[in-house]
PDB file of N, CA and C in Angstrom:
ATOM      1  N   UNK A   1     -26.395-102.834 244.563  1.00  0.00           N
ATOM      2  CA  UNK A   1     -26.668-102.190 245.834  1.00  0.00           C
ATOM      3  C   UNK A   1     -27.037-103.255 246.856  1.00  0.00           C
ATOM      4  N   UNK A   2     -26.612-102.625 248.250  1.00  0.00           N
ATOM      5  CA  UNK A   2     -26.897-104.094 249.280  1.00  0.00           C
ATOM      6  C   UNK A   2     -27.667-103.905 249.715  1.00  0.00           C
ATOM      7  N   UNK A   3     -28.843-104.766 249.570  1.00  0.00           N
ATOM      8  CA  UNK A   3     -30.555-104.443 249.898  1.00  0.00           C
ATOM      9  C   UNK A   3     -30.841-104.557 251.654  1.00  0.00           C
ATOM     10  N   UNK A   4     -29.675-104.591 252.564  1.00  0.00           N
ATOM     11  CA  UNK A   4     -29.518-104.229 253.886  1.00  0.00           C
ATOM     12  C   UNK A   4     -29.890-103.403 254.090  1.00  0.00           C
ATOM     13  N   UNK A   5     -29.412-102.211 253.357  1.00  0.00           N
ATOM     14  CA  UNK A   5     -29.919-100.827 254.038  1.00  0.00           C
ATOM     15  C   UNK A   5     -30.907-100.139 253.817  1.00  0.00           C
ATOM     16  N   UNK A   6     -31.443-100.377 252.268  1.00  0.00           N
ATOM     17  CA  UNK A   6     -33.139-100.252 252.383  1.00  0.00           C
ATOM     18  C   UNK A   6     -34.211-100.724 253.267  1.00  0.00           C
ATOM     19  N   UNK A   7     -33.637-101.882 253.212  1.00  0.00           N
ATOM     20  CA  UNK A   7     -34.514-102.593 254.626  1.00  0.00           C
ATOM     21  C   UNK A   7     -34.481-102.532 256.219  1.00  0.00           C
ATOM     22  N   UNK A   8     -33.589-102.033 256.204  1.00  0.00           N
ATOM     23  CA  UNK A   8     -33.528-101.301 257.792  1.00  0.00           C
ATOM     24  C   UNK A   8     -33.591 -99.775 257.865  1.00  0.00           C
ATOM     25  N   UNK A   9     -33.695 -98.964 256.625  1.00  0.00           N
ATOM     26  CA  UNK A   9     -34.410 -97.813 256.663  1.00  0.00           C
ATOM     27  C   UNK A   9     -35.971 -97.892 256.528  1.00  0.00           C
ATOM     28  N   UNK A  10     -36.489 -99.025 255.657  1.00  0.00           N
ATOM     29  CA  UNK A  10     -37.939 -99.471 255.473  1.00  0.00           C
ATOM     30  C   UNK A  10     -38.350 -99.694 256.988  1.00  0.00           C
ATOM     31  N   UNK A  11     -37.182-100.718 257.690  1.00  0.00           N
ATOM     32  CA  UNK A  11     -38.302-100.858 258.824  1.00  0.00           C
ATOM     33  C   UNK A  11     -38.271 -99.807 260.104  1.00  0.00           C
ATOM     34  N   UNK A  12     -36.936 -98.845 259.910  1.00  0.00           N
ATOM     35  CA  UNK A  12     -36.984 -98.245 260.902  1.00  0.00           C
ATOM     36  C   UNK A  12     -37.796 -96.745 260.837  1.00  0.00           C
ATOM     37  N   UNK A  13     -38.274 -96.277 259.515  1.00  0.00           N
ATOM     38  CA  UNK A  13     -38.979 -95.435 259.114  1.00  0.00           C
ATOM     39  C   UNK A  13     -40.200 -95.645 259.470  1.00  0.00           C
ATOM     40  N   UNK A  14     -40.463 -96.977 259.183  1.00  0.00           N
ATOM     41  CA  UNK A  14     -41.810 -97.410 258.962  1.00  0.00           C
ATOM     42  C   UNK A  14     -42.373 -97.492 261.059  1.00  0.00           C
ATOM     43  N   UNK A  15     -41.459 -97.827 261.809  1.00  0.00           N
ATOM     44  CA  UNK A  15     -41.841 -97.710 263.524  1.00  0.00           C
ATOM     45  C   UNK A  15     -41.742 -96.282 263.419  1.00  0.00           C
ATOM     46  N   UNK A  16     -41.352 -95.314 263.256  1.00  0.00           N
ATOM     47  CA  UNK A  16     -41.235 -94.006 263.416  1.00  0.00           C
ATOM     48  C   UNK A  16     -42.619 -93.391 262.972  1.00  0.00           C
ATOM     49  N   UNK A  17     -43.205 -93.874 261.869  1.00  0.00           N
ATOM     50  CA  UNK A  17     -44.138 -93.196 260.953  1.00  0.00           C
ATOM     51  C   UNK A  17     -45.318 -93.808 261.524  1.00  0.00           C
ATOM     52  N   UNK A  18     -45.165 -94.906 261.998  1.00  0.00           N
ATOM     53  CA  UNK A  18     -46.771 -95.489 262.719  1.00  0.00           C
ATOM     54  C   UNK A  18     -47.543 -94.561 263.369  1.00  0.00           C
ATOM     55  N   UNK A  19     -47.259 -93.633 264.523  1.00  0.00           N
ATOM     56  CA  UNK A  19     -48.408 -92.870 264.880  1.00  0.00           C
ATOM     57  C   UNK A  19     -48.751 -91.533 264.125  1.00  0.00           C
ATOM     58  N   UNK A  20     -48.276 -91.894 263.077  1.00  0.00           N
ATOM     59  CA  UNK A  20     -48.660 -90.399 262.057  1.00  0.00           C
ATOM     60  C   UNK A  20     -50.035 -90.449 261.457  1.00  0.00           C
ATOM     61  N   UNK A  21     -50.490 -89.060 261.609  1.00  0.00           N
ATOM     62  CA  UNK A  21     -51.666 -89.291 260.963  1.00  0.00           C
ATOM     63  C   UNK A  21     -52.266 -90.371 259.406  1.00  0.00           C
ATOM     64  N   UNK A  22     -50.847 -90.573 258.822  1.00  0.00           N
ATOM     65  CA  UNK A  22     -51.201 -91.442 257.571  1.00  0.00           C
ATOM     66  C   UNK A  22     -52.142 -92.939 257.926  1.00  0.00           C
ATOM     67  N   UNK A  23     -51.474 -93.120 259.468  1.00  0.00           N
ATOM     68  CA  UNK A  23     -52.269 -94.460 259.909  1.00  0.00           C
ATOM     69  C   UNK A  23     -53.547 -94.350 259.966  1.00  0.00           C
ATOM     70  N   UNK A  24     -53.930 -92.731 260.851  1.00  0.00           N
ATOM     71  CA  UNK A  24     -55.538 -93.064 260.711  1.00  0.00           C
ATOM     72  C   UNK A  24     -56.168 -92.841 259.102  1.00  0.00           C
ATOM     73  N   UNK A  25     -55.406 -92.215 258.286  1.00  0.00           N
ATOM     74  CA  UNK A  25     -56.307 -92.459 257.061  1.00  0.00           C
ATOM     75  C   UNK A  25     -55.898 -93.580 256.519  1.00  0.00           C
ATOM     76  N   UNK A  26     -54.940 -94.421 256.541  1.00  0.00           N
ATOM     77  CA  UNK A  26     -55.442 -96.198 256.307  1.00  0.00           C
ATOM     78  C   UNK A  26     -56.057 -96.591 256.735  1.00  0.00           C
ATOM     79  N   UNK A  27     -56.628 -96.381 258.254  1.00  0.00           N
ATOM     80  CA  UNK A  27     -57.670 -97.145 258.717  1.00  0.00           C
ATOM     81  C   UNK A  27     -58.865 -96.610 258.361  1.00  0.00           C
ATOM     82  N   UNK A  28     -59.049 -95.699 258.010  1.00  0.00           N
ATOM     83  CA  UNK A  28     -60.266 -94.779 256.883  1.00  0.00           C
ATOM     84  C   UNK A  28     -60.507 -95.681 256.224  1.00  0.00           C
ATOM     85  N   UNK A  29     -59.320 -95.401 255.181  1.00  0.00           N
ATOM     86  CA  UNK A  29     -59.848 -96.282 253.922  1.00  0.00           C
ATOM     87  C   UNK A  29     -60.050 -97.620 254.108  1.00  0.00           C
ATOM     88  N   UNK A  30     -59.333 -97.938 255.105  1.00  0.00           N
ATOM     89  CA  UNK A  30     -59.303 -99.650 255.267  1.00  0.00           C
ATOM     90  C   UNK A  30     -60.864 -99.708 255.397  1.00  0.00           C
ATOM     91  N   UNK A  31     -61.803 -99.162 256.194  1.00  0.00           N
ATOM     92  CA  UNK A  31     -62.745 -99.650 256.775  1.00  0.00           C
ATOM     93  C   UNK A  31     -63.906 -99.488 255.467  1.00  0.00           C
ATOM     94  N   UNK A  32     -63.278 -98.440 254.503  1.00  0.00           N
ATOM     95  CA  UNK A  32     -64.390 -98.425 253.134  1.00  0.00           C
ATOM     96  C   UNK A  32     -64.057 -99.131 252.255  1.00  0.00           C
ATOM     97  N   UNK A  33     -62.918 -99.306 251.822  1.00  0.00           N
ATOM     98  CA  UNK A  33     -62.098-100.121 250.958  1.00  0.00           C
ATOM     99  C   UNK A  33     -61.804-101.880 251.251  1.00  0.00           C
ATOM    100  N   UNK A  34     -61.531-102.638 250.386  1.00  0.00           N
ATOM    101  CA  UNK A  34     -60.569-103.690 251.090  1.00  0.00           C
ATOM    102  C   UNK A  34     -59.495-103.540 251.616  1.00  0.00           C
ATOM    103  N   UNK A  35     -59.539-103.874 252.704  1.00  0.00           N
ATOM    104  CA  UNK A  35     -57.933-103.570 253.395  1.00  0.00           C
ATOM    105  C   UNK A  35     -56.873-104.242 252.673  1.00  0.00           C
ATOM    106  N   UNK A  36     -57.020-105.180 252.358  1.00  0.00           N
ATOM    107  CA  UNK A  36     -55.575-105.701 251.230  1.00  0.00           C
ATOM    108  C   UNK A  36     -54.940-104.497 250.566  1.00  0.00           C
ATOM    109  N   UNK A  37     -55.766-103.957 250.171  1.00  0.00           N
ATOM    110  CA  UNK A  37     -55.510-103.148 248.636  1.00  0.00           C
ATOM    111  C   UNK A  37     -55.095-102.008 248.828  1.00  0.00           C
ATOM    112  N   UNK A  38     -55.423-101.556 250.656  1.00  0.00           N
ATOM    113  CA  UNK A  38     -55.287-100.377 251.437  1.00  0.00           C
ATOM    114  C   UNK A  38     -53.957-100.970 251.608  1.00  0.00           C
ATOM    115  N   UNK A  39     -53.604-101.735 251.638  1.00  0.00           N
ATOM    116  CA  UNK A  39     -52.261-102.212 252.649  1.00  0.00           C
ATOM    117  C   UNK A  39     -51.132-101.986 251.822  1.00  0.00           C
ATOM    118  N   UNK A  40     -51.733-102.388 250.607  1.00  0.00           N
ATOM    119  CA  UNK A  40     -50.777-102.802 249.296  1.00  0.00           C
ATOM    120  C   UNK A  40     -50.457-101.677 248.792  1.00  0.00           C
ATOM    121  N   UNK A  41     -51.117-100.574 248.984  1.00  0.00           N
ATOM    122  CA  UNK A  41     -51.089 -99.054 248.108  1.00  0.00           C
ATOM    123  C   UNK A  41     -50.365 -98.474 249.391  1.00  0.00           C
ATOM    124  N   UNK A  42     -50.442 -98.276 250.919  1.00  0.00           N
ATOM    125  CA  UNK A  42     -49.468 -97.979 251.832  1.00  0.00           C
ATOM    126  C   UNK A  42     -48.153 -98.480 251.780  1.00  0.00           C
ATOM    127  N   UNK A  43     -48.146 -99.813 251.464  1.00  0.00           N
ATOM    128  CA  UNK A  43     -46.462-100.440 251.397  1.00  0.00           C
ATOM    129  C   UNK A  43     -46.117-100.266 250.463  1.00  0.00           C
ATOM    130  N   UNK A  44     -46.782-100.102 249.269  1.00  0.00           N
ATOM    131  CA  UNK A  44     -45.939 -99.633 247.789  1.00  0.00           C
ATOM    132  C   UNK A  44     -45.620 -97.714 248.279  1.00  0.00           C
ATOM    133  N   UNK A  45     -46.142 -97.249 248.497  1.00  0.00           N
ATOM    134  CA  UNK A  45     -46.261 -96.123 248.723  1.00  0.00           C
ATOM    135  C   UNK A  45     -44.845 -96.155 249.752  1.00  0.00           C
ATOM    136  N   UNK A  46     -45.074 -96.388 250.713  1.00  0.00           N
ATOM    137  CA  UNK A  46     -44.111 -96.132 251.756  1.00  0.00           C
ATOM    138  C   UNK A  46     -42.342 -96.496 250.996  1.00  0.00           C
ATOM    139  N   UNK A  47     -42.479 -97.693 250.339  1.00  0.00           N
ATOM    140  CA  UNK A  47     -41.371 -98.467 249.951  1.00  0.00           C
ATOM    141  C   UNK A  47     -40.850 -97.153 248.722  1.00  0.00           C
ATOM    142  N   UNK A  48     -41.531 -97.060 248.078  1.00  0.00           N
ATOM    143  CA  UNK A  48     -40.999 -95.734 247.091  1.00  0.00           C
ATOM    144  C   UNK A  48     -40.278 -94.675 248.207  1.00  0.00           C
ATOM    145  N   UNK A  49     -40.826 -93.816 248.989  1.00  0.00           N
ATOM    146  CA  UNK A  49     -40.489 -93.090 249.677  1.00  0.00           C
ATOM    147  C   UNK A  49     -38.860 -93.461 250.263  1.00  0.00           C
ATOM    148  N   UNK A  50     -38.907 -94.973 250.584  1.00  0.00           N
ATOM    149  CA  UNK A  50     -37.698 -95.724 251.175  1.00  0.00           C
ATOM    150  C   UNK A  50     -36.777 -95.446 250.187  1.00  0.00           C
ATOM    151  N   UNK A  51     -37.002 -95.584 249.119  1.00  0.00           N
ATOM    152  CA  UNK A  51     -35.954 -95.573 247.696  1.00  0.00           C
ATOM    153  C   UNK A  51     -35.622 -94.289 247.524  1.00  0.00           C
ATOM    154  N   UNK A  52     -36.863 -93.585 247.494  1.00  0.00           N
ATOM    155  CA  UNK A  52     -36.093 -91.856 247.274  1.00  0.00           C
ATOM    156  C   UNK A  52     -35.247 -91.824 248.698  1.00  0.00           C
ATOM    157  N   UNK A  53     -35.467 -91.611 249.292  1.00  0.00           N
ATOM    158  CA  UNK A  53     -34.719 -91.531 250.398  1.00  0.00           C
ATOM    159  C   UNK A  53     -32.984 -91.925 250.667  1.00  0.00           C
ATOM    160  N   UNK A  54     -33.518 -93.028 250.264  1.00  0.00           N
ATOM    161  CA  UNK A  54     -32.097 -93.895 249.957  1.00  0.00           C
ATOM    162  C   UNK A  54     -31.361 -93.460 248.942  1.00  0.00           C
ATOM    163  N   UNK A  55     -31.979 -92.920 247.480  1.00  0.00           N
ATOM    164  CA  UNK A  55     -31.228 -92.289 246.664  1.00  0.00           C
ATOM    165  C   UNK A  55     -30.644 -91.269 246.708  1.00  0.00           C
ATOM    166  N   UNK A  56     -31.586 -90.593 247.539  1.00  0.00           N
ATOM    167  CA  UNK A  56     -30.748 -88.800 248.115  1.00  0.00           C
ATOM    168  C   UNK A  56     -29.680 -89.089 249.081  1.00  0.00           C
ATOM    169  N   UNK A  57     -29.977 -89.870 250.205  1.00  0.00           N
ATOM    170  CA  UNK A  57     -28.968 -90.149 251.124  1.00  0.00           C
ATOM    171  C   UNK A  57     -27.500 -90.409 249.974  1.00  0.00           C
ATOM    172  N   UNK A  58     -27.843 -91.560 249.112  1.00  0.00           N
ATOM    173  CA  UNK A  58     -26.792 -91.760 248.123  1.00  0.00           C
ATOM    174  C   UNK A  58     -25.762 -90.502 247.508  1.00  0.00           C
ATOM    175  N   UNK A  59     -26.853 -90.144 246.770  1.00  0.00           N
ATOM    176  CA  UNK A  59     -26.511 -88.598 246.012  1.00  0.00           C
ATOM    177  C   UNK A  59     -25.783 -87.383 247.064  1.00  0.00           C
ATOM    178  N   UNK A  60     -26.086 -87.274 248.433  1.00  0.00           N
ATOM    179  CA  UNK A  60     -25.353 -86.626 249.173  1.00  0.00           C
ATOM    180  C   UNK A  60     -23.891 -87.045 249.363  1.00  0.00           C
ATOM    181  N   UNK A  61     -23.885 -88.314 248.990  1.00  0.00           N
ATOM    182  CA  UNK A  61     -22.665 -88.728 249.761  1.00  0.00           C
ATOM    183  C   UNK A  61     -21.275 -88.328 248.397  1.00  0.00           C
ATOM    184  N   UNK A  62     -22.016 -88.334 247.457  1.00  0.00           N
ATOM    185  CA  UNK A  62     -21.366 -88.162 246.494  1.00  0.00           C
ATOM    186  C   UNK A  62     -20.815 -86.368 245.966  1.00  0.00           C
ATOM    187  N   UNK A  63     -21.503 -85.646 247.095  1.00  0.00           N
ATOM    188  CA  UNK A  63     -20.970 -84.576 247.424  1.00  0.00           C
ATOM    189  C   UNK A  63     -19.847 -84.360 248.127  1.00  0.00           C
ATOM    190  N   UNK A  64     -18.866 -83.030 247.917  1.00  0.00           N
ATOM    191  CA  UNK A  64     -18.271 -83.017 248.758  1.00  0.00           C
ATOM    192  C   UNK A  64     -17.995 -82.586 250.340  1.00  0.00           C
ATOM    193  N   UNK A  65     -17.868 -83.041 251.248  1.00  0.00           N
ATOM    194  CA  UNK A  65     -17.637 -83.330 252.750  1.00  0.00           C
ATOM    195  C   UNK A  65     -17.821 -81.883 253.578  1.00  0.00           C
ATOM    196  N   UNK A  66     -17.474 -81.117 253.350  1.00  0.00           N
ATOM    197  CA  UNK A  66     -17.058 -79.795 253.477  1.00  0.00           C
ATOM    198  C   UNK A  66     -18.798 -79.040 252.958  1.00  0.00           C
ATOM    199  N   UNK A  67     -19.266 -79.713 251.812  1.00  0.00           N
ATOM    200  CA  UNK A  67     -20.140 -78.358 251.471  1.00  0.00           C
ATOM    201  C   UNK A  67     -21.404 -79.099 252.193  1.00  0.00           C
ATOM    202  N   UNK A  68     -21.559 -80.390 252.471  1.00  0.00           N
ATOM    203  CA  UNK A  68     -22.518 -80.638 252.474  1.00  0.00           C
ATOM    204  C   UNK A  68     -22.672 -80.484 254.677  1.00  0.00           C
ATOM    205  N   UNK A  69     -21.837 -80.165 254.673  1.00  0.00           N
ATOM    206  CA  UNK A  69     -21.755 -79.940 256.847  1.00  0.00           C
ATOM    207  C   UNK A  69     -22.150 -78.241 256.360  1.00  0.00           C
ATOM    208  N   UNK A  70     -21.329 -77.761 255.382  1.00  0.00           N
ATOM    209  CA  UNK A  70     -22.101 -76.065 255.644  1.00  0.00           C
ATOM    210  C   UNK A  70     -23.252 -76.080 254.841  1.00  0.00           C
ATOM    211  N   UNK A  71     -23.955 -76.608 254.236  1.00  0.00           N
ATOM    212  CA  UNK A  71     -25.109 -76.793 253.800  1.00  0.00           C
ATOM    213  C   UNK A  71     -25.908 -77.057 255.021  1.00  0.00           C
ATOM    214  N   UNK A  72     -25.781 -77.943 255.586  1.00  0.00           N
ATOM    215  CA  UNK A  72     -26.528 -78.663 256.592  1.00  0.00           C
ATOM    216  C   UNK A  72     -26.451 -77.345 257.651  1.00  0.00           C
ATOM    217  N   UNK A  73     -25.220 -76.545 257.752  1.00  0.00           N
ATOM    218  CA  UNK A  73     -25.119 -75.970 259.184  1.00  0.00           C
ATOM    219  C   UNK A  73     -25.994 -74.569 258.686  1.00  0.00           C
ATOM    220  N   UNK A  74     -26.237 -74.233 256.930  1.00  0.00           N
ATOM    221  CA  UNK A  74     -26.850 -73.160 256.822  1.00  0.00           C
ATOM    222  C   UNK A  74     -28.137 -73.176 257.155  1.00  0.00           C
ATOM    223  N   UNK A  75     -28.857 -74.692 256.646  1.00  0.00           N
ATOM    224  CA  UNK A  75     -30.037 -75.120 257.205  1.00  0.00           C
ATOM    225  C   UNK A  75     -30.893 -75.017 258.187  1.00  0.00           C
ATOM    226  N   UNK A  76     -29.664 -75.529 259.506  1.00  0.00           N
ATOM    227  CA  UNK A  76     -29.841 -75.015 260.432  1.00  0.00           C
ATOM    228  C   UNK A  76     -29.667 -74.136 261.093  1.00  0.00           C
ATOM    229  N   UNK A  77     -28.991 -73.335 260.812  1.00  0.00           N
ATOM    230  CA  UNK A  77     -29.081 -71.459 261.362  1.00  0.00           C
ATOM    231  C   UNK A  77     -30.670 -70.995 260.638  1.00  0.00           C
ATOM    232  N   UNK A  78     -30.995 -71.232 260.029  1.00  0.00           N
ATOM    233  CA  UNK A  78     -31.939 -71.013 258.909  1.00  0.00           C
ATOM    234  C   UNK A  78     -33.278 -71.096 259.932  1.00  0.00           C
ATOM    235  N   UNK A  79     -32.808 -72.545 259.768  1.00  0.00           N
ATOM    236  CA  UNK A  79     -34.280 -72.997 261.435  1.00  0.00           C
ATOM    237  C   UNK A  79     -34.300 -72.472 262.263  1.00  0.00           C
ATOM    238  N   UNK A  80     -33.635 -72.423 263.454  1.00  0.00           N
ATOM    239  CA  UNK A  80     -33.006 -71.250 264.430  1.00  0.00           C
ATOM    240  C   UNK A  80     -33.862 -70.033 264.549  1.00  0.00           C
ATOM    241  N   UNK A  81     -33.662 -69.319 263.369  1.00  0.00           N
ATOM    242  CA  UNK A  81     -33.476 -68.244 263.208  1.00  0.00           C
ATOM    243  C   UNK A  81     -35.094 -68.266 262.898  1.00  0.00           C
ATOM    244  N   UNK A  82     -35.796 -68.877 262.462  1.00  0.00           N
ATOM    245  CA  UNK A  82     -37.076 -69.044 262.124  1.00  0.00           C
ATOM    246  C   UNK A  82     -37.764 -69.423 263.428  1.00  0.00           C
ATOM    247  N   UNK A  83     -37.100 -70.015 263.761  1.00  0.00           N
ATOM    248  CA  UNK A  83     -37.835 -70.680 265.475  1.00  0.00           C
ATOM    249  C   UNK A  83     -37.856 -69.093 266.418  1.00  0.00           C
ATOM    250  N   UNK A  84     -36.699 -68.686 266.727  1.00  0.00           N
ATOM    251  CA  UNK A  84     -36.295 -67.651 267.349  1.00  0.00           C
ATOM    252  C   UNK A  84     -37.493 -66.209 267.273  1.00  0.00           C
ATOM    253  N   UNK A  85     -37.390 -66.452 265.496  1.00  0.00           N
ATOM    254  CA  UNK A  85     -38.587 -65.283 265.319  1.00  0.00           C
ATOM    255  C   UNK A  85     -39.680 -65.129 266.073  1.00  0.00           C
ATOM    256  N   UNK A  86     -40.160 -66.551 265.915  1.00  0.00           N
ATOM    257  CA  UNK A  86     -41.691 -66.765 266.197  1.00  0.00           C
ATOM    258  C   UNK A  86     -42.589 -66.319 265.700  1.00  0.00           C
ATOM    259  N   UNK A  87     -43.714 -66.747 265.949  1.00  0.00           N
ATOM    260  CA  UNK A  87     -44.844 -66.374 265.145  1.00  0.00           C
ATOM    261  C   UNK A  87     -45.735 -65.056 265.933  1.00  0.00           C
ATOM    262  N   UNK A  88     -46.228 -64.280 265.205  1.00  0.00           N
ATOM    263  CA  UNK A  88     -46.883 -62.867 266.021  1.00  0.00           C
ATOM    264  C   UNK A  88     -48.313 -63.239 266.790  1.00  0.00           C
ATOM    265  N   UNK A  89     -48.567 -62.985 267.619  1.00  0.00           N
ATOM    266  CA  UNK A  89     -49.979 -63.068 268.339  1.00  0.00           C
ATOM    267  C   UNK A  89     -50.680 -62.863 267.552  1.00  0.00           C
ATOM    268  N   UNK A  90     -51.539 -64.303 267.385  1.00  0.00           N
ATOM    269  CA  UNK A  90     -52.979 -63.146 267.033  1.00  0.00           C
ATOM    270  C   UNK A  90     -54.372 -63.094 268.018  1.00  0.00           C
ATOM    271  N   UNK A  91     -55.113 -62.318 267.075  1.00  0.00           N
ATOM    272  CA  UNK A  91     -56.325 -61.634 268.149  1.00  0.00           C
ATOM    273  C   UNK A  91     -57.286 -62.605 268.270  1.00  0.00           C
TER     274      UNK A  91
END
């Protein structure tokens, strides 16, 4: 496998994911913990995530073309249709 594209999903995930709440609980733990170890358990952590990711992306592709656009398009009618509902007032 060409370790290109893990790594530009690693880093482009990883600018996307910065203002997510996961940052302020690294900096949680960072500030009780050693931050090394905080850092090291976020980038192992994150980097797994990169791999699943990358493996499903994989595994899709190995579907066929056709099911996986009406998969995707059922998905999204799915959402839609959930958005559309909305949620009921409450009191």
């Amino acid at each position: 496998m060409d370790l290109v594209i893990p790594a530009t999903v690693f880093s482009v995930v990883f600018l996307a994911e910065l203002p997510e709440k996961s940052v302020l609980a690294s900096l949680i733990l960072g500030s009780r913990y050693r931050p090394v170890f905080v850092f090291a358990g976020v980038a192992a952590a994150f980097a797994v995530h990169v791999a699943l990711a990358v493996t499903a992306g994989s595994l899709l592709g190995l579907l066929p073309r056709r099911a996986v656009e009406v998969g995707a398009a059922v998905l999204f009618a799915v959402g839609a249709a959930a958005l559309l509902r909305g949620r009921p007032a409450s009191d």
